[in-house]
Protein backbone atom coordinates (compact mmCIF):
# COMPACT_ATOMS: atom_id res chain seq x y z
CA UNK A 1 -7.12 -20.14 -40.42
CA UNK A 2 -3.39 -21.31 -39.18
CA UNK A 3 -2.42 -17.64 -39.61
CA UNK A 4 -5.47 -16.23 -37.72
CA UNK A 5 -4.48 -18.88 -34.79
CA UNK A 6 -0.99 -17.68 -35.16
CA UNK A 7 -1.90 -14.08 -34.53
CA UNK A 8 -4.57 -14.36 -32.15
CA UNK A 9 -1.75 -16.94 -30.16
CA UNK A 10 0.47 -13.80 -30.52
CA UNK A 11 -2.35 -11.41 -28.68
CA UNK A 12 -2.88 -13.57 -26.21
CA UNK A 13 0.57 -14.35 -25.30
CA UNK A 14 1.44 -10.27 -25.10
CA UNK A 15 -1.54 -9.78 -22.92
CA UNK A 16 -0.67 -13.15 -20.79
CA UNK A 17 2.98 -10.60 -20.30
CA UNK A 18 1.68 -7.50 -19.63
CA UNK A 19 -0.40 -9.25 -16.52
CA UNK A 20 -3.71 -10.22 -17.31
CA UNK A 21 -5.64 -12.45 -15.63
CA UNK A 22 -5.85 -16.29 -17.21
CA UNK A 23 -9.69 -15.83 -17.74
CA UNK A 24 -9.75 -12.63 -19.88
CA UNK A 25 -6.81 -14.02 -21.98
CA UNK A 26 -8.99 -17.22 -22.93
CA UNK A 27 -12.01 -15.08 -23.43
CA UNK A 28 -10.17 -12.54 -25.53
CA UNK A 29 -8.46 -15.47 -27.77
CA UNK A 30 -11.98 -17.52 -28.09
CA UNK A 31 -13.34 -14.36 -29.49
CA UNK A 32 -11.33 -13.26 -31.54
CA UNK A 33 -10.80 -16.68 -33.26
CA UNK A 34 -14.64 -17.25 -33.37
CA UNK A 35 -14.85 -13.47 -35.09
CA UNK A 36 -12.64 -14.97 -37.71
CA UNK A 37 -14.38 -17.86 -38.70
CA UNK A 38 -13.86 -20.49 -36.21
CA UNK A 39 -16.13 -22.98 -35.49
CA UNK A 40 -15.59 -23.78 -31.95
CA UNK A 41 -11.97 -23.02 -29.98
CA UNK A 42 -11.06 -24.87 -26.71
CA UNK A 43 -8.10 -23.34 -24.65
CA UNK A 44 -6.24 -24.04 -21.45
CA UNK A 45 -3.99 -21.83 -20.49
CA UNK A 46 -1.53 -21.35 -17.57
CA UNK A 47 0.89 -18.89 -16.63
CA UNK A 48 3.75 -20.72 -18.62
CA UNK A 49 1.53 -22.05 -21.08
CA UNK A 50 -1.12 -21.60 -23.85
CA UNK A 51 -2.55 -24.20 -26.11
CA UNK A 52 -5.44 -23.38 -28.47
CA UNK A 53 -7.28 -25.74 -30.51
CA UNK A 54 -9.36 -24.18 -33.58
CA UNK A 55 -12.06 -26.13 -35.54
CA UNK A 56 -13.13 -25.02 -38.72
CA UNK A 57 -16.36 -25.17 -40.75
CA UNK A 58 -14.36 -28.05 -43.33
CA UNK A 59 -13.48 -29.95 -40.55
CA UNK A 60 -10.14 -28.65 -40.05
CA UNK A 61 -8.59 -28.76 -36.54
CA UNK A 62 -5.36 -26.67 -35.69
CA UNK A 63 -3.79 -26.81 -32.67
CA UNK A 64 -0.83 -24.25 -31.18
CA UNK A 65 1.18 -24.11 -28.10
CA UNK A 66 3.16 -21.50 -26.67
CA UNK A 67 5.46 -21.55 -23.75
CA UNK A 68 5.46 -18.44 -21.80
CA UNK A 69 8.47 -16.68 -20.40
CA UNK A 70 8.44 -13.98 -18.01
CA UNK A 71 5.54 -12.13 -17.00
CA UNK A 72 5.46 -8.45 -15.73
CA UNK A 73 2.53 -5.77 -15.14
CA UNK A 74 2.02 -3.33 -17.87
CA UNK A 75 -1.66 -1.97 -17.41
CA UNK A 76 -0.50 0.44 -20.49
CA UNK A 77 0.04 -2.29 -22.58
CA UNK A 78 -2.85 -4.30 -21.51
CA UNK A 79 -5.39 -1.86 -22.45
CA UNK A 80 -4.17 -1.20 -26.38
CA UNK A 81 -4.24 -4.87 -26.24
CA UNK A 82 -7.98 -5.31 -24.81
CA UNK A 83 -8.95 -2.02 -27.05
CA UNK A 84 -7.15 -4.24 -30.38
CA UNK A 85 -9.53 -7.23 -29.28
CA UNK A 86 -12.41 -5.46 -29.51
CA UNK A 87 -12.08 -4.07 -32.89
CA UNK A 88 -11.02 -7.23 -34.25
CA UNK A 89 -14.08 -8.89 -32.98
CA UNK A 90 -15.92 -5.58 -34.24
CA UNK A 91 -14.76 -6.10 -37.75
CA UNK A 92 -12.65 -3.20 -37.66
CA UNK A 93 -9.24 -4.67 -37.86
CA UNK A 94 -9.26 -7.53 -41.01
CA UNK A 95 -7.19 -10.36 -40.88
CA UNK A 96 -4.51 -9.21 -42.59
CA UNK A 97 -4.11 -6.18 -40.34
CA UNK A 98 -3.51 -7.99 -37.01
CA UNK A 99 0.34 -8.69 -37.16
CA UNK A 100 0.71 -4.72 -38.46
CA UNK A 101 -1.75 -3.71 -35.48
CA UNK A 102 0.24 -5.69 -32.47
CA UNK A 103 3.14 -3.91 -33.83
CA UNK A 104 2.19 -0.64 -33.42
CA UNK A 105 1.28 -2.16 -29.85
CA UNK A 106 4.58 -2.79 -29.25
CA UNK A 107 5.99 0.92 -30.42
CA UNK A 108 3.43 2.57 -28.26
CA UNK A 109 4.96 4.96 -25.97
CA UNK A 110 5.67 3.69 -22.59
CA UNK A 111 7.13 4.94 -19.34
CA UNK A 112 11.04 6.15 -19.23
CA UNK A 113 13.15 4.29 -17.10
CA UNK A 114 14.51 7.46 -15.11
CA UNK A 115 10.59 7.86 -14.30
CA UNK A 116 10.37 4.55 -12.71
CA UNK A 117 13.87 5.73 -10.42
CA UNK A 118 11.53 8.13 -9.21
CA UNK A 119 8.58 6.09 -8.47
CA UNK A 120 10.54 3.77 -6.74
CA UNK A 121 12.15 6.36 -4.66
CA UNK A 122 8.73 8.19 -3.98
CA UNK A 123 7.42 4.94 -2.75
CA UNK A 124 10.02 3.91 -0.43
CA UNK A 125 9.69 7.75 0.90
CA UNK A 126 5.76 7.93 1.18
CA UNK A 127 6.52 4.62 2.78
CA UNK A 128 9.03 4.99 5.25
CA UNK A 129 6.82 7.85 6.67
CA UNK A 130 3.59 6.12 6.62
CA UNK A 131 5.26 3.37 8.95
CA UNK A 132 6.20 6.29 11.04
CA UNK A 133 10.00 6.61 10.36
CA UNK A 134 11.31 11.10 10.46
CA UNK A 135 12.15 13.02 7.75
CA UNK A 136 16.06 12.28 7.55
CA UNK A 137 14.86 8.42 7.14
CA UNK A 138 12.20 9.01 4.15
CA UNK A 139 14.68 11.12 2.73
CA UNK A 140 17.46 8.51 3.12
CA UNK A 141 14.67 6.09 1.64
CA UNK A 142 14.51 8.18 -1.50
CA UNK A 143 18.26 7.30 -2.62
CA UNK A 144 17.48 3.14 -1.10
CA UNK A 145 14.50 3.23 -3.51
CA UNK A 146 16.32 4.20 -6.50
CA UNK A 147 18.89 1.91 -4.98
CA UNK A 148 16.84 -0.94 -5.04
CA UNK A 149 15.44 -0.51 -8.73
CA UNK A 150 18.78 -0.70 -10.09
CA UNK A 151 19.08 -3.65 -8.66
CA UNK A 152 15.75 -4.86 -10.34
CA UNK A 153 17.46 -3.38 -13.08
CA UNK A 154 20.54 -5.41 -13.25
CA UNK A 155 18.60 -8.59 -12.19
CA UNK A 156 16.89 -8.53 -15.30
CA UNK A 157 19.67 -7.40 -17.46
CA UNK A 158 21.76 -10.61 -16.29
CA UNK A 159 20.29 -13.44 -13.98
CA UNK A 160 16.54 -12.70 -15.38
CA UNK A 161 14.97 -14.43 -12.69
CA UNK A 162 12.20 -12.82 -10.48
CA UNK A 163 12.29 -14.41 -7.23
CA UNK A 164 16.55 -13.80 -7.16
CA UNK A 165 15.54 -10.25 -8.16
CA UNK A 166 13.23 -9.93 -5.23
CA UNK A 167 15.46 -11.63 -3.02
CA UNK A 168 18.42 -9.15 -4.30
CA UNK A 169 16.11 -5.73 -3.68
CA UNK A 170 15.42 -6.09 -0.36
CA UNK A 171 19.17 -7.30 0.34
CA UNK A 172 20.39 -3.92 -1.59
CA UNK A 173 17.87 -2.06 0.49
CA UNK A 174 18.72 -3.72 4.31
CA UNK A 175 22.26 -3.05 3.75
CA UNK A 176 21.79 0.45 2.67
CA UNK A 177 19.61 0.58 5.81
CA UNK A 178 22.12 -0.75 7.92
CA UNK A 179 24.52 1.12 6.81
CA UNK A 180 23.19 4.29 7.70
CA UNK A 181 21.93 3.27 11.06
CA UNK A 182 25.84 2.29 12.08
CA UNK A 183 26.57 5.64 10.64
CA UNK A 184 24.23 7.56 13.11
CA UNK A 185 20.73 7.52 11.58
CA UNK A 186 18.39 8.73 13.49
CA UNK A 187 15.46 6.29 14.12
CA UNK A 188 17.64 3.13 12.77
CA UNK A 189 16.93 0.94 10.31
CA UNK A 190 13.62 -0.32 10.68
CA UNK A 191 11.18 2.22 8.48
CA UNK A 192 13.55 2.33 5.99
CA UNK A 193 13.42 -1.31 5.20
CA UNK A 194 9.84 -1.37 5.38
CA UNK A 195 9.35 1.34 3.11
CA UNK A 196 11.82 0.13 0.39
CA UNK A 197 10.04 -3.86 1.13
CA UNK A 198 6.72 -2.49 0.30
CA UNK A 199 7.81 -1.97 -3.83
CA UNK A 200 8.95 -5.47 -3.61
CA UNK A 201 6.10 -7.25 -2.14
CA UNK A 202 3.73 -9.12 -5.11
CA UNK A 203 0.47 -7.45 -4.30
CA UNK A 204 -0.99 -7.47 -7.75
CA UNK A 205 0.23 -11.01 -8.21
CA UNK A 206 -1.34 -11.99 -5.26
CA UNK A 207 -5.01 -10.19 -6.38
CA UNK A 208 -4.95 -12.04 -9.98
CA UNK A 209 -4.00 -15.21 -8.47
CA UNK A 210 -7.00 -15.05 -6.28
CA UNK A 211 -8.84 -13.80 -8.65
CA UNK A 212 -8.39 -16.75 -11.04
CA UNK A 213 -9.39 -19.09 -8.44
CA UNK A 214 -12.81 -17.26 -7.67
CA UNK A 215 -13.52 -17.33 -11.27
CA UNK A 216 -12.52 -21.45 -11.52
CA UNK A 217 -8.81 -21.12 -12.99
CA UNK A 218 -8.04 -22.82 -10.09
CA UNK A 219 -4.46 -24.61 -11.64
CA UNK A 220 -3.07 -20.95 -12.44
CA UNK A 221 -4.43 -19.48 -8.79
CA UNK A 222 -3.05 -21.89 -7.27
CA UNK A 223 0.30 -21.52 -9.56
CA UNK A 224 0.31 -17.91 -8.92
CA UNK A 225 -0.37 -18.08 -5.13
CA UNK A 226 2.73 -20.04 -4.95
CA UNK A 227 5.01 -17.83 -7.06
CA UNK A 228 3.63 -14.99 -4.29
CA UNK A 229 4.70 -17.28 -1.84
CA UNK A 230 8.40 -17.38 -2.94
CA UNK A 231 8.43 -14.02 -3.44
CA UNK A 232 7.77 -13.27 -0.15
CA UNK A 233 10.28 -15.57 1.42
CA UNK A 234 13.07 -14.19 -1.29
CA UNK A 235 12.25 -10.94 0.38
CA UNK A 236 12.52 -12.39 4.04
CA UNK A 237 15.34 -13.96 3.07
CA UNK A 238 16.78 -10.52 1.73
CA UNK A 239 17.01 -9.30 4.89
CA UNK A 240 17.98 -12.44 6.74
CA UNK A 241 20.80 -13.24 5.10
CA UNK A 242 22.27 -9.76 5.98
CA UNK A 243 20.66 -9.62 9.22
CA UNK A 244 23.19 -12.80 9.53
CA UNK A 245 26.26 -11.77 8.33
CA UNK A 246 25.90 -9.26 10.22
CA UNK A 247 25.56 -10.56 13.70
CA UNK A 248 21.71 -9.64 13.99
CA UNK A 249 21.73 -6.20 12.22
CA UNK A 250 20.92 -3.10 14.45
């Protein structure tokens, strides 16, 4: 049973990664350890933390904790992972199969990195038109967008930390602004922060953390309403702090 906890731990810590919400990563682990044998398994779970208890039909009770890293949004991942749940609980994965199964998780095909450039540069586009900024800005927005996930992109390559990688997007994206508004922009600066700020604001993070409270997670709502919270102000604070140095910006 230790190594059933250990790979159903190992599940439930991936999905925990990819984004899910607290209650279908508690469900998925109690039912996946109860397919395997388990008796009865109590969990509590937060976004930094998971600890599982598993009792067994001779009595036995194993406990594991995990401490949880950083946590992203990978809807890709998150469905092999639900879809590997069910056919464990299904019988159609056996115990011995798990740890081979999560691996082929992991060397699933994902999303090239160039392709997210271009997302991030649609977005800031679509964007910066949306909140009515011309042409010359949304295409000006497309180069700040691929701007700004670089910056992501170093962020996590180095200082790994998500709020100081929010805070240093929408700093790499006012300045471009800025930039080109003192170098005869028309329109200014305005709709091209806004559109760049709007790949940057936590909107799914945001949804689950309300989302966990509805459904009575209300420690890890309330945790994730928070984080939401600083992200926010790291972007205000992007532009601030340039807005500052620079005398008030445009």
């Amino acid at each position: 049973m230790k190594n059933k906890l250990t790979s159903a731990m190992n599940i439930g810590e991936e999905m925990l990664a990819a984004g899910a919400e607290i209650h279908r990563v508690e469900d998925s682990i109690n039912r996946i350890l109860t397919a395997l044998g388990a008796c009865r398994v109590d969990t509590f779970i937060i976004t930094s933390s998971m600890v599982v208890t598993v009792h067994t039909e001779c009595g036995e009770i194993l406990t594991e904790t995990r401490r949880i890293g950083g946590a992203g949004t990978d809807f890709e991942k998150l469905h092999l992972l639900n879809s590997l749940s069910r056919r464990i609980c299904s019988g159609e994965v056996a115990p011995d199969e798990i740890d081979a199964e999560l691996s082929r998780v992991h060397s699933a095909r994902t999303y090239p990195l160039w392709l997210e450039f271009v997302c991030y540069a649609l977005i800031a586009g679509a964007f910066t038109l949306f909140f009515g900024g011309n042409v010359f800005q949304a295409l000006f927005s497309l180069g700040v967008g691929a701007a700004v996930r670089l910056s992501l992109l170093l962020c996590d390559l180095t200082v790994k930390n998500r709020i100081f990688a929010k805070f240093t997007g929408s700093f790499v994206a006012t300045a471009l602004a800025f930039l080109a508004s003192h170098l005869g922009m028309p329109g200014g600066a305005d709709a091209i922060i806004i559109g760049n700020i709007m790949s940057l604001i936590p909107g799914i993070g945001l949804t689950n953390a309300l989302r966990d409270i509805f459904t009575g997670d209300s420690i890890t709502g309330i945790l994730r309403c928070i984080e939401a919270l600083l992200a926010a102000l790291a972007i205000a604070a992007g532009y601030f702090v340039l807005a500052a140095l620079t005398g008030g910006g445009v």
